[in-house]
Protein backbone atom coordinates (compact mmCIF):
# COMPACT_ATOMS: atom_id res chain seq x y z
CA UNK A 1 -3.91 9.27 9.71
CA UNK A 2 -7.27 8.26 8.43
CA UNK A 3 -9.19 8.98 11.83
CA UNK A 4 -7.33 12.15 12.58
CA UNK A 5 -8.61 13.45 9.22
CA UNK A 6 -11.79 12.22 10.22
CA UNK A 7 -11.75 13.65 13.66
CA UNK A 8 -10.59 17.04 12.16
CA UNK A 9 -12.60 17.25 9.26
CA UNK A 10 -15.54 16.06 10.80
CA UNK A 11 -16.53 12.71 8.82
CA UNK A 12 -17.04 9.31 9.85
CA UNK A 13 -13.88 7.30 9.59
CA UNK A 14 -15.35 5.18 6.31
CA UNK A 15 -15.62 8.67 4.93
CA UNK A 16 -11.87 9.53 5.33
CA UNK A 17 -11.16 6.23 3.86
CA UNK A 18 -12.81 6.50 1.30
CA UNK A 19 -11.37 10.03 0.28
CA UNK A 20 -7.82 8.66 0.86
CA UNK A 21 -8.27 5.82 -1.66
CA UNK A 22 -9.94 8.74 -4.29
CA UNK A 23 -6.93 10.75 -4.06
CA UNK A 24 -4.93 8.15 -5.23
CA UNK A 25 -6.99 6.93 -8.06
CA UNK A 26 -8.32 3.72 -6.31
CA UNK A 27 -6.80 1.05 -4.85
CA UNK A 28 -7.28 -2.02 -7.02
CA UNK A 29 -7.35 -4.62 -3.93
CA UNK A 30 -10.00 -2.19 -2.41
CA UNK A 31 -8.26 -1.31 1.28
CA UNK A 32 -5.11 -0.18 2.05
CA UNK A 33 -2.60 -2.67 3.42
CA UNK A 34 -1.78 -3.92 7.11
CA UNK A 35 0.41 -3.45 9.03
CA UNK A 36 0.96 -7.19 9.81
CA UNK A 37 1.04 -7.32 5.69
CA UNK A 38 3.89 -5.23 5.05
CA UNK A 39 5.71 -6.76 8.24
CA UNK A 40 5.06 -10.48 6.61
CA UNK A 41 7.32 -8.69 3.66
CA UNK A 42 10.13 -7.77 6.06
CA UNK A 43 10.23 -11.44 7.76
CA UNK A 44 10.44 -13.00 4.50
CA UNK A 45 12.83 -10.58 3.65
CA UNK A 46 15.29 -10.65 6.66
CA UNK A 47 15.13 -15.03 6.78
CA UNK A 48 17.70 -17.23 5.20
CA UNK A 49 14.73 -17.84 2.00
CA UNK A 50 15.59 -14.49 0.87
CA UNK A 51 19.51 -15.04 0.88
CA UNK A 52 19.13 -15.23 -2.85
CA UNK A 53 17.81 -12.41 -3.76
CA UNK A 54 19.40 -8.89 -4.64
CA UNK A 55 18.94 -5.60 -6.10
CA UNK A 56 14.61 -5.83 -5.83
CA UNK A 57 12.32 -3.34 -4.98
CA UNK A 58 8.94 -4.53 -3.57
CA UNK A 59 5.83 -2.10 -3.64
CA UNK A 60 3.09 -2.74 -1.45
CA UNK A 61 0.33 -0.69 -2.59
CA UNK A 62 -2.37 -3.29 -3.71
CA UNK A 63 -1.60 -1.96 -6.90
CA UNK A 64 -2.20 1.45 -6.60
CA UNK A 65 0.98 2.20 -8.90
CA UNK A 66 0.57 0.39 -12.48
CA UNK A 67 4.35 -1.44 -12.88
CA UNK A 68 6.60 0.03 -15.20
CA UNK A 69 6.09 -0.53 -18.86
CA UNK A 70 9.14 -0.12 -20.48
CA UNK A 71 6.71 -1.12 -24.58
CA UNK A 72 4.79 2.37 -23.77
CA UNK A 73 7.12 4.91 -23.70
C-alpha cells in the first residue's frame, strides 16, 4: 500500500511512510509491524501453549491505539 501511494502520488517510499504513520497519530514503536510479526501471533496462537486461553483480543499496532481506560471515562 505504502509504495503504490508512493508510486501514485509521486514521493519516495520513506515519504509515504512517513505520511501513513502521521495519519494515525504516530506509531509509538516507530514502524509498522511485519508480516512475519503478526504471523509469530497466529503460531503462538494456533499451538497447544495457547490451549488456555479464551475470550482475548490481541492488537498489533505498536501501540498506535492507547488501551482502554475504563478510570477516564
Amino acid at each position: 500500500m505504502v509504495e503504490r501511494e508512493a508510486k501514485s502520488t509521486g514521493i519516495s517510499i520513506a515519504e509515504s511512510l512517513q505520511l501513513l504513520m502521521n495519519s494515525l497519530g504516530g506509531i509509538p514503536m516507530g514502524r509498522p509491524a511485519e508480516p512475519e510479526e503478526v504471523a509469530e501471533l497466529v503460531a503462538f496462537l494456533v499451538s497447544p501453549r495457547a490451549a488456555y486461553l479464551s475470550g482475548t483480543e490481541y492488537v498489533i499496532d505498536g501501540g498506535t491505539i492507547p488501551p482502554f481506560n475504563p478510570s477516564i471515562i
